[in-house]
C-alpha atoms as a PDB file:
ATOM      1  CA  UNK A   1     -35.361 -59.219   8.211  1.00  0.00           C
ATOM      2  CA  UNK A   2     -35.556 -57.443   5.123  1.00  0.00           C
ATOM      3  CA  UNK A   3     -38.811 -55.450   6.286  1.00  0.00           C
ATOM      4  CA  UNK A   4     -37.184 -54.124   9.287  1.00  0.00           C
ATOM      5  CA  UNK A   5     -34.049 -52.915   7.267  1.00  0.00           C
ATOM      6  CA  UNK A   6     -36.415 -51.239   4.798  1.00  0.00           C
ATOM      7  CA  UNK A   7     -38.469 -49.497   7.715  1.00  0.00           C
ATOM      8  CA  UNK A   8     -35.230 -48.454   8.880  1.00  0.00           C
ATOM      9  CA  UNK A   9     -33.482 -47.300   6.110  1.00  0.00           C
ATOM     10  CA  UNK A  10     -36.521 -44.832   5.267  1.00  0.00           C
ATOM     11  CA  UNK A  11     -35.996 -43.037   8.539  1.00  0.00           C
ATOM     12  CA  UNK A  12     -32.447 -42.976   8.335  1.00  0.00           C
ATOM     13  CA  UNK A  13     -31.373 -42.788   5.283  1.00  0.00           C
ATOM     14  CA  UNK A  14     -31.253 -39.006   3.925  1.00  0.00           C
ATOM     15  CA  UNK A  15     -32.240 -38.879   0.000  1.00  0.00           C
ATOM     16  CA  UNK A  16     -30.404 -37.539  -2.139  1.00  0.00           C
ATOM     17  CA  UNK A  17     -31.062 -34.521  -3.992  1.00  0.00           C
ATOM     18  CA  UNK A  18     -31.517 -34.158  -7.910  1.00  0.00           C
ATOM     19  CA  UNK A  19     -31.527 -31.197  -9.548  1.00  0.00           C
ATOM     20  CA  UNK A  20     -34.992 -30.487  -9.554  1.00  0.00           C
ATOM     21  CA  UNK A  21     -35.262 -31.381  -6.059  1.00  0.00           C
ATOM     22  CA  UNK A  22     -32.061 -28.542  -5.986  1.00  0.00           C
ATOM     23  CA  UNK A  23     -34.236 -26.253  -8.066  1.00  0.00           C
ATOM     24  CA  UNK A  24     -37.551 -26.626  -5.934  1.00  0.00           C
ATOM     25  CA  UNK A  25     -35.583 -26.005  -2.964  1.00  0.00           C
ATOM     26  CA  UNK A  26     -34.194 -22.717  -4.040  1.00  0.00           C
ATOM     27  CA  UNK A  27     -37.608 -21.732  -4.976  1.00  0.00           C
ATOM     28  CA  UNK A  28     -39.179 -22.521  -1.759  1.00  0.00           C
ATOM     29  CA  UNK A  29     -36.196 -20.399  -0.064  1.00  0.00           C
ATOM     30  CA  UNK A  30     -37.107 -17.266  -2.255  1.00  0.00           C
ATOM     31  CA  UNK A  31     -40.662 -17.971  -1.633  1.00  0.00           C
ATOM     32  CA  UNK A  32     -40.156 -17.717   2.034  1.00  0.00           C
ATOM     33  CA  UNK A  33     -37.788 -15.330   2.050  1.00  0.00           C
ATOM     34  CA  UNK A  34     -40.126 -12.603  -0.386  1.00  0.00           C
ATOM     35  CA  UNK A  35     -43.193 -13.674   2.201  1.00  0.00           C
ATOM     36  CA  UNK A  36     -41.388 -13.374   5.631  1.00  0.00           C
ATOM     37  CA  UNK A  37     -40.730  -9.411   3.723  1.00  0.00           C
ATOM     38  CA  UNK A  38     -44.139  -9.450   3.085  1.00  0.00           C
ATOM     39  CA  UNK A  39     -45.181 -10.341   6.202  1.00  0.00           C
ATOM     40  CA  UNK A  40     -42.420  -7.618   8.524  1.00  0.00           C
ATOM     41  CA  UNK A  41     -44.302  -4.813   6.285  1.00  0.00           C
ATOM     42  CA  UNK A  42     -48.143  -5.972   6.488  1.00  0.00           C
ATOM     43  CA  UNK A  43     -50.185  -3.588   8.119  1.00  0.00           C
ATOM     44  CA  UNK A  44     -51.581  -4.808  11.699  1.00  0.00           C
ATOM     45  CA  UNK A  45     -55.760  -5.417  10.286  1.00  0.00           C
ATOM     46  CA  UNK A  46     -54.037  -7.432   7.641  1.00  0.00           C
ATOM     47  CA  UNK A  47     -52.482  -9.959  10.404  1.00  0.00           C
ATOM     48  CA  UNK A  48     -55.368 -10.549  12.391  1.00  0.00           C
ATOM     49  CA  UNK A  49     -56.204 -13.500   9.887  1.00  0.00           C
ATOM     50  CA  UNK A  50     -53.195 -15.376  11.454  1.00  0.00           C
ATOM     51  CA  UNK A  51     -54.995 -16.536  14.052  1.00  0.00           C
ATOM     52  CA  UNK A  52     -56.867 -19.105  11.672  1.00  0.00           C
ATOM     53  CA  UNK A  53     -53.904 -21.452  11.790  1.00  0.00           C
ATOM     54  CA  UNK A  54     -54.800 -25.059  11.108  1.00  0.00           C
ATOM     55  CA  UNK A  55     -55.525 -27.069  14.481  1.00  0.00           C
ATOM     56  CA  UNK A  56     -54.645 -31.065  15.372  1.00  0.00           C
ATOM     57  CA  UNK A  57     -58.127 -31.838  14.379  1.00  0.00           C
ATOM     58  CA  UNK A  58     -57.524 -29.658  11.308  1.00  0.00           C
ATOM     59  CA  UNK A  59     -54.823 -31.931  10.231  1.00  0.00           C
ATOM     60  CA  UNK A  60     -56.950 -34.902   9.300  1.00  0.00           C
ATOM     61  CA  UNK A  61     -59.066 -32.849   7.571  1.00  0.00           C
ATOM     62  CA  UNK A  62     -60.317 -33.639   3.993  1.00  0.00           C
ATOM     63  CA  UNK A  63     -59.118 -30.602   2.562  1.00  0.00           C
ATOM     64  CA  UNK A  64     -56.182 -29.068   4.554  1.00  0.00           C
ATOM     65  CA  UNK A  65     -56.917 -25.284   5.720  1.00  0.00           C
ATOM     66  CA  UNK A  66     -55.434 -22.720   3.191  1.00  0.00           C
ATOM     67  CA  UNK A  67     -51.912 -21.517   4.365  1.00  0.00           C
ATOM     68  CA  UNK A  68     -50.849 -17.867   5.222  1.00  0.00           C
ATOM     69  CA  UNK A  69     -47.469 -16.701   5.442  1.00  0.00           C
ATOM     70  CA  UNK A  70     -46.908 -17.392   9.089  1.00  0.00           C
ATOM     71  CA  UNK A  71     -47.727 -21.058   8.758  1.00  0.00           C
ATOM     72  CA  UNK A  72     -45.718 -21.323   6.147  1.00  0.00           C
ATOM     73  CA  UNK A  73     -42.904 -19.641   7.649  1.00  0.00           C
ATOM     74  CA  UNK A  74     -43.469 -22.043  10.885  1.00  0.00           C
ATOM     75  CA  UNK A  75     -43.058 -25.159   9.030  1.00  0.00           C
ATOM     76  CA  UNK A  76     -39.529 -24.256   7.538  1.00  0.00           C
ATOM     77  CA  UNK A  77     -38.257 -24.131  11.775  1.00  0.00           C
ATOM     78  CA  UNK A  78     -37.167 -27.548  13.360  1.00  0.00           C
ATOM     79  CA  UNK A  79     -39.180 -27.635  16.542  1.00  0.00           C
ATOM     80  CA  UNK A  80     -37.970 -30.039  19.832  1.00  0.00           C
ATOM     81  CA  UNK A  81     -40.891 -30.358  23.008  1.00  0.00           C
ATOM     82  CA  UNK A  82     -39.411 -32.113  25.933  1.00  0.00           C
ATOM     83  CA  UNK A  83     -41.878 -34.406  27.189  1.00  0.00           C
ATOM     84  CA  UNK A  84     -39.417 -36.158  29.216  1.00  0.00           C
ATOM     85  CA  UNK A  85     -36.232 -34.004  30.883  1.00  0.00           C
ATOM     86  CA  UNK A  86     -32.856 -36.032  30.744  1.00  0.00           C
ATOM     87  CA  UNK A  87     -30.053 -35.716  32.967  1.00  0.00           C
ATOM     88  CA  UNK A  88     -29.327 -32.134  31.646  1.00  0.00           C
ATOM     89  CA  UNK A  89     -25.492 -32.708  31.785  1.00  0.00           C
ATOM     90  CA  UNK A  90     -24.751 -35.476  29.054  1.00  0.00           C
ATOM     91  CA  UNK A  91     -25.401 -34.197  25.396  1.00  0.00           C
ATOM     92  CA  UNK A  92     -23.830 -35.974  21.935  1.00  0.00           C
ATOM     93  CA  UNK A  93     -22.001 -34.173  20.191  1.00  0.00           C
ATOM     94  CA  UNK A  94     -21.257 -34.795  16.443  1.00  0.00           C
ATOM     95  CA  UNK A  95     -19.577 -37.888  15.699  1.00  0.00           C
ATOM     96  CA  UNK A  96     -20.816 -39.852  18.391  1.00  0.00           C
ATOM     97  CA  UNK A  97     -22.972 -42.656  18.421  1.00  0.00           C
ATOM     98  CA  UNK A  98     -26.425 -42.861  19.910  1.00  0.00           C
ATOM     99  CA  UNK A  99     -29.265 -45.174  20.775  1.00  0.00           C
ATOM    100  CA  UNK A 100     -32.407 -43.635  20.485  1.00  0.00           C
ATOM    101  CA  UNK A 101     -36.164 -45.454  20.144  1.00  0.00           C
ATOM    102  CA  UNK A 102     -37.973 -43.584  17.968  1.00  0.00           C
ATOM    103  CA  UNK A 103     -41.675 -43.047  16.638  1.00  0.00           C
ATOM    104  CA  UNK A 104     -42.723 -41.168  13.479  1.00  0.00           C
ATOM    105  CA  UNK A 105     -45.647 -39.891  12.068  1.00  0.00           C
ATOM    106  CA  UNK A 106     -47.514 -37.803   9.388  1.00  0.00           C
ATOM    107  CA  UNK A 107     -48.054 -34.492  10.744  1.00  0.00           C
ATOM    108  CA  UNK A 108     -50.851 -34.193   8.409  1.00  0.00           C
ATOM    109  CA  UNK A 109     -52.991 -37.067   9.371  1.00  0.00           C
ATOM    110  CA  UNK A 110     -50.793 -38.622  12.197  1.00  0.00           C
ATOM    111  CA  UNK A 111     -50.289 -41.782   9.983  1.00  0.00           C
ATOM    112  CA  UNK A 112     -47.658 -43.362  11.614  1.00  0.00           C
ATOM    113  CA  UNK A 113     -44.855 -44.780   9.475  1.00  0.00           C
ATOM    114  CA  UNK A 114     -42.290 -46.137  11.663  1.00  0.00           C
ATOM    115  CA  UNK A 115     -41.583 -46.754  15.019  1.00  0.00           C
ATOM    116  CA  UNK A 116     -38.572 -48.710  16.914  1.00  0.00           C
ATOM    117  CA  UNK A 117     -40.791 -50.064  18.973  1.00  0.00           C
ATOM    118  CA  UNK A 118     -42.280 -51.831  16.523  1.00  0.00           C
ATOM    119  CA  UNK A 119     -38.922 -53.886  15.685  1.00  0.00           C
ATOM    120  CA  UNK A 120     -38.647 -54.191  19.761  1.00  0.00           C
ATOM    121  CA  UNK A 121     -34.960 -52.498  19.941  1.00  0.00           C
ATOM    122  CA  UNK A 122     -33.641 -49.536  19.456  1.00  0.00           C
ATOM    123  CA  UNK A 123     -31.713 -47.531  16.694  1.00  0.00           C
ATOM    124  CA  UNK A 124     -27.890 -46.941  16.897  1.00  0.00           C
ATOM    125  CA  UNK A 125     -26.098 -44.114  14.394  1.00  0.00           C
ATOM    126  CA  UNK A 126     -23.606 -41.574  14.177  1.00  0.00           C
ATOM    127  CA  UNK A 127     -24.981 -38.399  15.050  1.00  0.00           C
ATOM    128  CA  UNK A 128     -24.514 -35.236  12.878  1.00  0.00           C
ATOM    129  CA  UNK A 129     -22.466 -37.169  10.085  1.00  0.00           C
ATOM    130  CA  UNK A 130     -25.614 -37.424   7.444  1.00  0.00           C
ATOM    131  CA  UNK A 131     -26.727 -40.862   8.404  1.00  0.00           C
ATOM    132  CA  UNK A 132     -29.759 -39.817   9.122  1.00  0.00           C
ATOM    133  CA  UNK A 133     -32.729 -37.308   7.906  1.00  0.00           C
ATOM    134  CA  UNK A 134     -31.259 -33.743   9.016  1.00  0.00           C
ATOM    135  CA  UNK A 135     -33.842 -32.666  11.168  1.00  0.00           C
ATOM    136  CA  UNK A 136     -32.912 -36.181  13.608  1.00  0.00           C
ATOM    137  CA  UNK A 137     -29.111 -34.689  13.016  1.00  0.00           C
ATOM    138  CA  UNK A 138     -29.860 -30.925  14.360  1.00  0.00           C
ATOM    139  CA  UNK A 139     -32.386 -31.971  16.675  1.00  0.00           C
ATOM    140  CA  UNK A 140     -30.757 -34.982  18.298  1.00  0.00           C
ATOM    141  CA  UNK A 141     -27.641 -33.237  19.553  1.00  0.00           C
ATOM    142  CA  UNK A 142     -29.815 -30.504  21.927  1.00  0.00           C
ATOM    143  CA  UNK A 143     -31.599 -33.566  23.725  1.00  0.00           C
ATOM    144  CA  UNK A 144     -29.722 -34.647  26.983  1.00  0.00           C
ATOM    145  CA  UNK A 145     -29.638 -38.504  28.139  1.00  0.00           C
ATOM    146  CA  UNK A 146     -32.337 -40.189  29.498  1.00  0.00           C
ATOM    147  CA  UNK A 147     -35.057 -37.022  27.177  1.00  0.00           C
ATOM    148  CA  UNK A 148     -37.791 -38.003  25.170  1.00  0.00           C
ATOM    149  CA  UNK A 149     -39.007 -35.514  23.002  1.00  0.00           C
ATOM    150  CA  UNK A 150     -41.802 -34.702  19.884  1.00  0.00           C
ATOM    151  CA  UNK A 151     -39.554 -33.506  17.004  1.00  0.00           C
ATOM    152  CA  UNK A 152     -42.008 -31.700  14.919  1.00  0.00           C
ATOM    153  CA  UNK A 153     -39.554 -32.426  11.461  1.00  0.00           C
ATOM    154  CA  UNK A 154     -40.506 -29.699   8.126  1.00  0.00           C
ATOM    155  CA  UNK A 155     -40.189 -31.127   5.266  1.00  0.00           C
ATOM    156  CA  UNK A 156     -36.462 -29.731   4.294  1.00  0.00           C
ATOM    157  CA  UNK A 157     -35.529 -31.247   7.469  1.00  0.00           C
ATOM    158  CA  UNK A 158     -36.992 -34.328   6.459  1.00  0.00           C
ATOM    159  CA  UNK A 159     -37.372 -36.189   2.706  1.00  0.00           C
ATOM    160  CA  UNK A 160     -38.588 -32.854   1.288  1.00  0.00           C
ATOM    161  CA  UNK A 161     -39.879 -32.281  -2.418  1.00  0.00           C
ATOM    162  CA  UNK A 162     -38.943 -36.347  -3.125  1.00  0.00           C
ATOM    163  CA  UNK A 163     -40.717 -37.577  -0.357  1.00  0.00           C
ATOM    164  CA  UNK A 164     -39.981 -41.363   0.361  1.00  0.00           C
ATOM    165  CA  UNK A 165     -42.563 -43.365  -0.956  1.00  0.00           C
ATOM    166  CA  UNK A 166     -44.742 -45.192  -0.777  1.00  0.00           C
ATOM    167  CA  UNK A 167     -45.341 -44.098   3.153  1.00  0.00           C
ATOM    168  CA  UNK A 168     -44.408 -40.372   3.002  1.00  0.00           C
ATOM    169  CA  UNK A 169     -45.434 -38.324   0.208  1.00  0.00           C
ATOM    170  CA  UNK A 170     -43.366 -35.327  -1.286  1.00  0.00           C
ATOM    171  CA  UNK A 171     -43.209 -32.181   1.315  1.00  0.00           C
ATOM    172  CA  UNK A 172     -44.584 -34.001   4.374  1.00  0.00           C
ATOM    173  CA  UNK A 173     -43.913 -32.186   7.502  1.00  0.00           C
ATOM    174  CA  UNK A 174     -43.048 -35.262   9.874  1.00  0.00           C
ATOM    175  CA  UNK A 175     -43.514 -35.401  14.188  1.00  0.00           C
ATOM    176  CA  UNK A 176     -41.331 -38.087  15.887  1.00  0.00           C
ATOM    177  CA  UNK A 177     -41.184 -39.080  19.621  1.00  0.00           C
ATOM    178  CA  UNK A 178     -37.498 -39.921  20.198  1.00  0.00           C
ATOM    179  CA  UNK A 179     -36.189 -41.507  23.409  1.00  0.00           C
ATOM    180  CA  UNK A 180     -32.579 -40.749  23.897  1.00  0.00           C
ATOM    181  CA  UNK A 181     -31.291 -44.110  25.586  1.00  0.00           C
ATOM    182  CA  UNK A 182     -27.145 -43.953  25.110  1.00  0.00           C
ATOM    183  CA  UNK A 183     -24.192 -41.446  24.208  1.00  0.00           C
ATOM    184  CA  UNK A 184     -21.713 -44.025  23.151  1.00  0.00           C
ATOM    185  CA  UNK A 185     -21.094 -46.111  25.981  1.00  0.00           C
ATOM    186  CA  UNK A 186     -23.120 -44.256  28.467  1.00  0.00           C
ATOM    187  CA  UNK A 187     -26.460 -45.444  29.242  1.00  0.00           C
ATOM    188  CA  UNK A 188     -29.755 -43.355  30.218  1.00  0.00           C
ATOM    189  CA  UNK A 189     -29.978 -44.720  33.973  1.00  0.00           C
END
C-alpha cells in the first residue's frame, strides 16, 4: 500500500541537497576540521573532561548532555557492530543487488521509525549506486551474508541538515539493525 511505499521510500531514498543544505555542510566540515586541530594540540588536564560523553540512558534525556569535540568528532564516523557473523566469504560489491531486513531508530531517543519487519518482507536495492541513504551504501558492502549488524548512521551519512520529516528531524544521528539475507541470487543459508 501506499503507507508501506512511504515508510520505504524514507529509508531509501537519499534527499537531495539544496544549497543551504550544501552550505551547512561545508560549515560543519570546517567546524570539525578547526576542532579535531583543536583537539591534536589540547593540553592533557584539558582532555580529561572527555570522559563525560553522553550514555544510552543519556540519550532520552530531556536536555541532551553538552557536546565536546570528541563527541562531535565521533558522530561524523559511520560505525558497523556485528551482532551476528556471516559466512565471511560472500560480500556485495557495488552494483549488486541485496535483500536485507532492516530496523531503524533515533539514536537520540531510540524512536523507532521504520522497520522491514514491520511490512513482513524484506528490502531489495542496488547497493552503492545512491538508492539508498549513504551510510546503508558504505556500510552495507563490509557486511558478509548471512551478518546482522547495528549501523550506528551520523547524520551526513543519513538525511543530514534536511532531515526527513515528519519522523526524523534535521541532523539526527540514526542506529539500524540490518540483516543481510541475499547477494543477488545467493541466499544467506
Amino acid at each position: 500500500g501506499t503507507l508501506t511505499e512511504g515508510r520505504r521510500k524514507r529509508t531509501l531514498t537519499a534527499a537531495p541537497m539544496s544549497n543551504t543544505a550544501a552550505s551547512s555542510l561545508r560549515a560543519a566540515v570546517a567546524m570539525l576540521v578547526l576542532a579535531s586541530a583543536a583537539h591534536a594540540f589540547a593540553p592533557l588536564n584539558a582532555l580529561s573532561s572527555l570522559h563525560a560523553l553522553p550514555t544510552l540512558s543519556q540519550r532520552g534525556a530531556a536536555s541532551p548532555p553538552a557536546r565536546s569535540a570528541l563527541t562531535s568528532l565521533s558522530m561524523a564516523s559511520l560505525e558497523r557492530t556485528v551482532l551476528r557473523e556471516g559466512d565471511g566469504k560472500t560480500f556485495p560489491q557495488k552494483g549488486d543487488t541485496v535483500t536485507c531486513h532492516y530496523e531503524g531508530r533515533l539514536a537520540r531517543g531510540n524512536a523507532l521509525f521504520d522497520s522491514s519487519y514491520d511490512f513482513g518482507e524484506p528490502i531489495s536495492f542496488q547497493i552503492g549506486e545512491g538508492q539508498v541513504i549513504k551510510g546503508w551504501d558504505q556500510g552495507i558492502l563490509d557486511m558478509s551474508l548471512g551478518e546482522k549488524c547495528k549501523l550506528d548512521v551520523p547524520p551526513f551519512y543519513g538525511y543530514g541538515p534536511r532531515g526527513d520529516p515528519p519522523d526524523i528531524p534535521p541532523m539526527s544521528p540514526l542506529v539500524f539493525e540490518i540483516e543481510l539475507l541475499q547477494i543477488n541470487d545467493v541466499k544467506a543459508s
